[in-house]
PDB file of N, CA and C in Angstrom:
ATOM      1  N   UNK A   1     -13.338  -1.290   9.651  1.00  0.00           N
ATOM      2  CA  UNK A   1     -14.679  -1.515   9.157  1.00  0.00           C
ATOM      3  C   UNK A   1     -15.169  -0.334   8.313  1.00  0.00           C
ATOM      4  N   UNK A   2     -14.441   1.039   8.831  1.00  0.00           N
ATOM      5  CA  UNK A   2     -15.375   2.427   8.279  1.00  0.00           C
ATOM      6  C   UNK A   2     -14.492   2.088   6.755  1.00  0.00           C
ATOM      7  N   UNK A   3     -12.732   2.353   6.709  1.00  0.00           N
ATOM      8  CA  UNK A   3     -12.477   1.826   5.103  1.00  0.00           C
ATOM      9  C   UNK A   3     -12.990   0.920   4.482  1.00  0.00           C
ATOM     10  N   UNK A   4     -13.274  -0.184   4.535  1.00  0.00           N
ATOM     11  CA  UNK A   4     -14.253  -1.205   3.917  1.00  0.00           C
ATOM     12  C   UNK A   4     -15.608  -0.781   3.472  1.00  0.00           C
ATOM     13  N   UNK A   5     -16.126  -0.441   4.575  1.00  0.00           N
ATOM     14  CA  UNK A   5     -17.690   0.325   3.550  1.00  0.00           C
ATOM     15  C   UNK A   5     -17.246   1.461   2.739  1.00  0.00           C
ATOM     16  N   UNK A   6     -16.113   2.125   2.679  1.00  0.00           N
ATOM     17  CA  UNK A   6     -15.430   3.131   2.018  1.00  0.00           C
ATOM     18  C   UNK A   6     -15.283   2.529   0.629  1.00  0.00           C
ATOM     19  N   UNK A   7     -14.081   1.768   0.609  1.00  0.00           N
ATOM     20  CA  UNK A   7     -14.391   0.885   0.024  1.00  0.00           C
ATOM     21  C   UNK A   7     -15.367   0.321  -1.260  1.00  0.00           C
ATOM     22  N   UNK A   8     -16.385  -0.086  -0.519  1.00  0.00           N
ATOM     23  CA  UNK A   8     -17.374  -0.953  -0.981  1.00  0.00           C
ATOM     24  C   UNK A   8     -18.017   0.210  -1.985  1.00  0.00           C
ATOM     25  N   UNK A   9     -18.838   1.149  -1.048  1.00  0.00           N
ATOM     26  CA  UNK A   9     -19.387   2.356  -1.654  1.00  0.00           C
ATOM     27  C   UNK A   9     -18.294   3.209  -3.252  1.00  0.00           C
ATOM     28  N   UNK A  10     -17.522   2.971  -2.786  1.00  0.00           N
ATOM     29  CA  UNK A  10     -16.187   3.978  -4.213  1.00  0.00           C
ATOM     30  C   UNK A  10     -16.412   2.409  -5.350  1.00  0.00           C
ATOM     31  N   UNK A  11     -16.326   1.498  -5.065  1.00  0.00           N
ATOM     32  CA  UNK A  11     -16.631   0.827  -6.344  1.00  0.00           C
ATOM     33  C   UNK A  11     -18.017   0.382  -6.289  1.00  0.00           C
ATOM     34  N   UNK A  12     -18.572   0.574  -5.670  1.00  0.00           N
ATOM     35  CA  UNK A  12     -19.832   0.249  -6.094  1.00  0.00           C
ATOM     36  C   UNK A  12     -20.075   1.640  -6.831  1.00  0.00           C
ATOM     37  N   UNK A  13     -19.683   2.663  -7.006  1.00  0.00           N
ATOM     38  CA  UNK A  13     -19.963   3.933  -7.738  1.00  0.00           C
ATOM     39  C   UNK A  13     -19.364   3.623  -9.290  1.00  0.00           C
ATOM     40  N   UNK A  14     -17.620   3.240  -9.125  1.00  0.00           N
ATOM     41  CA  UNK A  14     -17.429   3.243  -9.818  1.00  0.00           C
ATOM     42  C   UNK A  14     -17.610   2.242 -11.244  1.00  0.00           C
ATOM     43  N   UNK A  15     -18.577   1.412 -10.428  1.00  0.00           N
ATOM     44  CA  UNK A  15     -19.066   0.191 -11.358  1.00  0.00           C
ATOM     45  C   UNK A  15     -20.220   0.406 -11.969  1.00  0.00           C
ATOM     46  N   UNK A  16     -21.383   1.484 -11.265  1.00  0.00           N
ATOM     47  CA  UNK A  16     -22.124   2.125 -11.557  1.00  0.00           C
ATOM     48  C   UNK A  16     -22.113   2.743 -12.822  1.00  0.00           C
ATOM     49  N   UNK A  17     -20.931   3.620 -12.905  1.00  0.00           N
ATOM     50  CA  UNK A  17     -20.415   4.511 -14.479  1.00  0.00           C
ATOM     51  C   UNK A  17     -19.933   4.037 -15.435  1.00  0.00           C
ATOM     52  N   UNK A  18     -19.051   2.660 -15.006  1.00  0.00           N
ATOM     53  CA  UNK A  18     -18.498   2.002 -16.207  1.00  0.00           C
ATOM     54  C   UNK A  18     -19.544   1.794 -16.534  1.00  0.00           C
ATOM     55  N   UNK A  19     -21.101   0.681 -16.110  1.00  0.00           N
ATOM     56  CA  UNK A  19     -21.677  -0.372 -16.571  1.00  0.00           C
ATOM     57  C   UNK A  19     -22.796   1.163 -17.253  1.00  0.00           C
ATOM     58  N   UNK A  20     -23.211   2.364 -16.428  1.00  0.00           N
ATOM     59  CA  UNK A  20     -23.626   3.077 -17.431  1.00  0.00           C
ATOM     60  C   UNK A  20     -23.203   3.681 -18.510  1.00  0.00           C
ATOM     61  N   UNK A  21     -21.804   3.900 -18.442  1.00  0.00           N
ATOM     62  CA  UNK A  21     -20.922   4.064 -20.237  1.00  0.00           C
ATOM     63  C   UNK A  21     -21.296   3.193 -21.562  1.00  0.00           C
ATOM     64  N   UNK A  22     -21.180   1.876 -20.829  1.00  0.00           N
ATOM     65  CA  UNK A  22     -20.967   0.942 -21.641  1.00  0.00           C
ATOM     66  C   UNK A  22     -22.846   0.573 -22.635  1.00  0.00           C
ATOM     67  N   UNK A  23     -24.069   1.255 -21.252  1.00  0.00           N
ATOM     68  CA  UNK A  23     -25.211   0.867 -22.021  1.00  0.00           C
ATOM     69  C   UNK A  23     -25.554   2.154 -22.764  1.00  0.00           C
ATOM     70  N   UNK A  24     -24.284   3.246 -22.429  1.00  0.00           N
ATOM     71  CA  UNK A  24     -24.885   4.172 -23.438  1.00  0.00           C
ATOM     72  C   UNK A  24     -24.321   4.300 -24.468  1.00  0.00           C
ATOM     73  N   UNK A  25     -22.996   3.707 -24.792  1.00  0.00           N
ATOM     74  CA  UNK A  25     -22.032   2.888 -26.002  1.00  0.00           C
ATOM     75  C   UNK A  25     -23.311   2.157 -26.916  1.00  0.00           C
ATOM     76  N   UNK A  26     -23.852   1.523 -26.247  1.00  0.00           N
ATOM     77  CA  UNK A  26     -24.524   0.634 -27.207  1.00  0.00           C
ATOM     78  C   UNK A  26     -25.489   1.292 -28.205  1.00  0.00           C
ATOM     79  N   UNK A  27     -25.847   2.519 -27.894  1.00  0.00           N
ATOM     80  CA  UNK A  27     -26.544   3.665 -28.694  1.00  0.00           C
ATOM     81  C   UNK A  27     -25.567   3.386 -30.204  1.00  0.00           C
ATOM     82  N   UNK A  28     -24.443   2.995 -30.252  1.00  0.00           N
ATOM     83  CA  UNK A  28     -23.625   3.197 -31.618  1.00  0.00           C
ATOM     84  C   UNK A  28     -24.194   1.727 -32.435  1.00  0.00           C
ATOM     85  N   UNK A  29     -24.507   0.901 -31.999  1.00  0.00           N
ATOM     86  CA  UNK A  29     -24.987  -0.398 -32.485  1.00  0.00           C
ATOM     87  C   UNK A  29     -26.340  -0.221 -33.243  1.00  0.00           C
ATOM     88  N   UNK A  30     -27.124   1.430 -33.068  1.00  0.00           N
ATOM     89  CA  UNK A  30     -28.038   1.196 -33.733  1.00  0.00           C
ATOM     90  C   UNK A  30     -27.642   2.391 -34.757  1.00  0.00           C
ATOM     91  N   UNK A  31     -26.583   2.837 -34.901  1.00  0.00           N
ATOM     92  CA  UNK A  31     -25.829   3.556 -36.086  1.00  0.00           C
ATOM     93  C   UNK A  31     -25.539   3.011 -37.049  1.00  0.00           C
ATOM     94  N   UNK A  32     -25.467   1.884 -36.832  1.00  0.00           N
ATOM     95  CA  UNK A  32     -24.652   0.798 -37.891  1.00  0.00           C
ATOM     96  C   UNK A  32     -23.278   0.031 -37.645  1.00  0.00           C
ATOM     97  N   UNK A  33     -23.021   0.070 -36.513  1.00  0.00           N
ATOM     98  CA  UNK A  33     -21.611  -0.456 -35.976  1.00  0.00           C
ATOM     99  C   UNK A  33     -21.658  -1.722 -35.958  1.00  0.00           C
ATOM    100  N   UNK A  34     -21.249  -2.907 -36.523  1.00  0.00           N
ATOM    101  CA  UNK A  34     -21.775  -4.308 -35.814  1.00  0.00           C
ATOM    102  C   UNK A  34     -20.925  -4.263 -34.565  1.00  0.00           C
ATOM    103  N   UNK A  35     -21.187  -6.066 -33.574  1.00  0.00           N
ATOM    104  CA  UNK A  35     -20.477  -5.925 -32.571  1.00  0.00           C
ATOM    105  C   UNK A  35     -19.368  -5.801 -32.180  1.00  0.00           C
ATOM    106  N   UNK A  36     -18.350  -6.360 -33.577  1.00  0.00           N
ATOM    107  CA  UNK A  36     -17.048  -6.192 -33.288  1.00  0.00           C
ATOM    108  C   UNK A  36     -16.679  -4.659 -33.167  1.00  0.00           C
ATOM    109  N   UNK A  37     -16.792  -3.517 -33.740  1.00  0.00           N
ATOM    110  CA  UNK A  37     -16.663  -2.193 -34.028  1.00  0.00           C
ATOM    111  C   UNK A  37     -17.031  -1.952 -32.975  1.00  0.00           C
ATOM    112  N   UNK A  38     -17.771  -2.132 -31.907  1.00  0.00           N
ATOM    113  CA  UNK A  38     -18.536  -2.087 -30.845  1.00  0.00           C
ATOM    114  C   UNK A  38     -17.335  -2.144 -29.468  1.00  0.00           C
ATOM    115  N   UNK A  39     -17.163  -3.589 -29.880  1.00  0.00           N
ATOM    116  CA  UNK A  39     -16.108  -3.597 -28.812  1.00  0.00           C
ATOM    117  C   UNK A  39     -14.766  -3.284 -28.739  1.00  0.00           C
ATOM    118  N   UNK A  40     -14.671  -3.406 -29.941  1.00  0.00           N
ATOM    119  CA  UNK A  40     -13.134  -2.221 -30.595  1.00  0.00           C
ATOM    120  C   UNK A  40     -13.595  -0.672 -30.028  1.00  0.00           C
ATOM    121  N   UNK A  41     -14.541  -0.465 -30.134  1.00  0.00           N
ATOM    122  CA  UNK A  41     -14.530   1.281 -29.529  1.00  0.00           C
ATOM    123  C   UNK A  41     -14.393   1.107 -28.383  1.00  0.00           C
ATOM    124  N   UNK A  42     -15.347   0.087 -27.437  1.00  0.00           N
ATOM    125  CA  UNK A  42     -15.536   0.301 -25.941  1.00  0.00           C
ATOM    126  C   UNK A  42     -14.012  -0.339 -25.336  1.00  0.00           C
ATOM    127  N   UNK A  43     -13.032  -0.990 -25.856  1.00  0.00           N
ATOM    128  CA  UNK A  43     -12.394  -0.715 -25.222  1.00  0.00           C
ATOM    129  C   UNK A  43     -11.062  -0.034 -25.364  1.00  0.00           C
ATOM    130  N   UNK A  44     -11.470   1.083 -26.203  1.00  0.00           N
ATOM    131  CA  UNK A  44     -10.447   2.100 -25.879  1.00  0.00           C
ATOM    132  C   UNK A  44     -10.817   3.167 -24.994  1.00  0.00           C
ATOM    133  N   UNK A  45     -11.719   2.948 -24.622  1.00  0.00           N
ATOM    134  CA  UNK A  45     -12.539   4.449 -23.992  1.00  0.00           C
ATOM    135  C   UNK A  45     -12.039   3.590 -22.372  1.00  0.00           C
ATOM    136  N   UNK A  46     -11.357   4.927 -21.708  1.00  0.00           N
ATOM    137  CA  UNK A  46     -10.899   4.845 -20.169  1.00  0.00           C
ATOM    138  C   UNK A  46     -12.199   4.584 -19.418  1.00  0.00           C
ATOM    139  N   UNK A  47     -13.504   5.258 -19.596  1.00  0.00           N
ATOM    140  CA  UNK A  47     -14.436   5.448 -18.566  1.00  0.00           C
ATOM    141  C   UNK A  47     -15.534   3.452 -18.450  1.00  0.00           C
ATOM    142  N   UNK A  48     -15.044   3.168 -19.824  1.00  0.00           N
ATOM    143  CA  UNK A  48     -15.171   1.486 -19.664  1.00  0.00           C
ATOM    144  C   UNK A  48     -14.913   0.486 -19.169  1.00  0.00           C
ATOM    145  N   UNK A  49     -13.671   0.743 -18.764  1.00  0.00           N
ATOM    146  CA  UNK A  49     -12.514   0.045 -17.716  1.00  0.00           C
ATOM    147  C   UNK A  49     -12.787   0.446 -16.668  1.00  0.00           C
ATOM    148  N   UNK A  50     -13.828   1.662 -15.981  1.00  0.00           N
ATOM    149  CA  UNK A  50     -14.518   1.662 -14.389  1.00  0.00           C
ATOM    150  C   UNK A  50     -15.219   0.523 -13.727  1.00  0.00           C
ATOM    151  N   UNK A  51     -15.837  -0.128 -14.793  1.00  0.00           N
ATOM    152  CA  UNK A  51     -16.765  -1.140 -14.379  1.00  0.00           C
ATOM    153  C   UNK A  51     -15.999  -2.321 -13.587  1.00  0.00           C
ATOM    154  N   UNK A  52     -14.585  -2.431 -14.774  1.00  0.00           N
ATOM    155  CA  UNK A  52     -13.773  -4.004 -13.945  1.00  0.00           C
ATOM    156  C   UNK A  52     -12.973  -2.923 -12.773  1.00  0.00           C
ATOM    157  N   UNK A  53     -13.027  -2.293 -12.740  1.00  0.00           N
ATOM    158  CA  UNK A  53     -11.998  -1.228 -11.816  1.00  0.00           C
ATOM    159  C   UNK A  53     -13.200  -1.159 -10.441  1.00  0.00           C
ATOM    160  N   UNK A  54     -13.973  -1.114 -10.769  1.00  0.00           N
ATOM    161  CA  UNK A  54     -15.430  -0.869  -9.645  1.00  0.00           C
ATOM    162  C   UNK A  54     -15.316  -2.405  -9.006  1.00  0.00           C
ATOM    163  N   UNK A  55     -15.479  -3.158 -10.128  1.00  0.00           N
ATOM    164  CA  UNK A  55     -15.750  -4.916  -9.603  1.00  0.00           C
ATOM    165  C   UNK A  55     -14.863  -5.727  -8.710  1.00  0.00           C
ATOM    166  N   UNK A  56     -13.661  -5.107  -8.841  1.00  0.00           N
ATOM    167  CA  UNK A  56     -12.312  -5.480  -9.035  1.00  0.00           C
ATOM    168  C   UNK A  56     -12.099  -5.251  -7.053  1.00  0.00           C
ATOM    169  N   UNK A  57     -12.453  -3.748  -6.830  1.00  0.00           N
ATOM    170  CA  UNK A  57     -12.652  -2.725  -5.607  1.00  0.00           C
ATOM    171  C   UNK A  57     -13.437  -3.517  -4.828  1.00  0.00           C
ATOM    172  N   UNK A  58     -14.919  -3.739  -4.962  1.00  0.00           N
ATOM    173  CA  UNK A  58     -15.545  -4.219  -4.296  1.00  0.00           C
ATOM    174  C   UNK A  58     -15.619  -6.249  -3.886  1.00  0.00           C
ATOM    175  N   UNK A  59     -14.983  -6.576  -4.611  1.00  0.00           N
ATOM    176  CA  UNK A  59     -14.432  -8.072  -4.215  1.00  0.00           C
ATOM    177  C   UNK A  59     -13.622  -7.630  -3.030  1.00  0.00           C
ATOM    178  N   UNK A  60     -12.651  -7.062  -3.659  1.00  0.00           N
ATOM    179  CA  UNK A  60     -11.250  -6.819  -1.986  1.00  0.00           C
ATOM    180  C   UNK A  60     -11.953  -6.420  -1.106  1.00  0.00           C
ATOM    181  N   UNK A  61     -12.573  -5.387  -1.116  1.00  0.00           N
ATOM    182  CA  UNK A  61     -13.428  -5.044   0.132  1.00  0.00           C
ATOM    183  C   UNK A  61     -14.300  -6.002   1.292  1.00  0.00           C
ATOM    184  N   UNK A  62     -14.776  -6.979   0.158  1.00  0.00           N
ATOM    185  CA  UNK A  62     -15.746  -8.165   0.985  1.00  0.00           C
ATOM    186  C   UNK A  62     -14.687  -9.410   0.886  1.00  0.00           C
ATOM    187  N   UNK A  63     -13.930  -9.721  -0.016  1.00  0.00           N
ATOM    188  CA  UNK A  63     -13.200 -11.173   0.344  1.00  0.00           C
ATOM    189  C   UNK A  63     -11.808 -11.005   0.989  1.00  0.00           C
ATOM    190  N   UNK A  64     -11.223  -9.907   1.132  1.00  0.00           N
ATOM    191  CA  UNK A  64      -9.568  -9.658   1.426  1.00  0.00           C
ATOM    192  C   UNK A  64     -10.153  -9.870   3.212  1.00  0.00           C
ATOM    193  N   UNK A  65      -9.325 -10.567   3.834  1.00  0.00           N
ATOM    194  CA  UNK A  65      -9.562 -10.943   5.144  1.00  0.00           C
ATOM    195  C   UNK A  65      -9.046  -9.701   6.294  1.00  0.00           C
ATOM    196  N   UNK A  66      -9.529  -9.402   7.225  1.00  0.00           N
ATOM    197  CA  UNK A  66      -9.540  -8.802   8.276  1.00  0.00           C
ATOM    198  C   UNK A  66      -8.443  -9.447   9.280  1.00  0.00           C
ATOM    199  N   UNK A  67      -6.878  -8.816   9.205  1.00  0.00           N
ATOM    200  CA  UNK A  67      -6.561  -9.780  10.022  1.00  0.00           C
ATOM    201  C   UNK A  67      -6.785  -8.852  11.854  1.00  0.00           C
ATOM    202  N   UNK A  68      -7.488  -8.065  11.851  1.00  0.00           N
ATOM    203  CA  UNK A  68      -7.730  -7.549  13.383  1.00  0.00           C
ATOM    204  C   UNK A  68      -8.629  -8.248  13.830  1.00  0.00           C
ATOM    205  N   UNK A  69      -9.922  -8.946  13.005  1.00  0.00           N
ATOM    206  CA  UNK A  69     -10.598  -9.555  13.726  1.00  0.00           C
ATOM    207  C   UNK A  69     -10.188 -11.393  14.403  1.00  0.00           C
ATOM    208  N   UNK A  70      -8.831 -11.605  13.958  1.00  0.00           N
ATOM    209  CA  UNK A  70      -8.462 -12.683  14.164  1.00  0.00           C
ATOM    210  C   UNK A  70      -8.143 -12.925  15.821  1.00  0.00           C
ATOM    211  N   UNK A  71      -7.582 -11.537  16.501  1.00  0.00           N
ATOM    212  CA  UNK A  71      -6.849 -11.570  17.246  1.00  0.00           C
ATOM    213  C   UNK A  71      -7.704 -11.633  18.930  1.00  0.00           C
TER     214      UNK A  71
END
């Protein structure tokens, strides 16, 4: 149970930073970037890929089954 809220908490952080990278990326959209240029930058940048890496963490945490509580 304590790894699971472990867990939960490390991507819920790390979903935190992607999804704030990505709204401070959007600062380039009022440079003149349209959206494609936009998303051509954001996804080369590593710290963008936290968000599905965060999302990704916290699903397993709540849907991957417990098999101790079966028993």
């Amino acid at each position: 149970m304590a790894f699971r809220l472990f867990l939960l908490l490390t991507g819920f952080g790390l979903a935190v930073s992607g999804g704030v990278s990505l709204i401070i990326y959007l600062n380039l959209l009022a440079t003149g970037l349209n959206l494609t240029d936009y998303l051509s930058f954001v996804s080369t940048r590593f710290e963008c890929y936290l968000l599905l890496i965060g999302i990704i963490i916290i699903s397993v945490s709540i849907y991957y089954p417990d098999h101790r509580q079966e028993k």
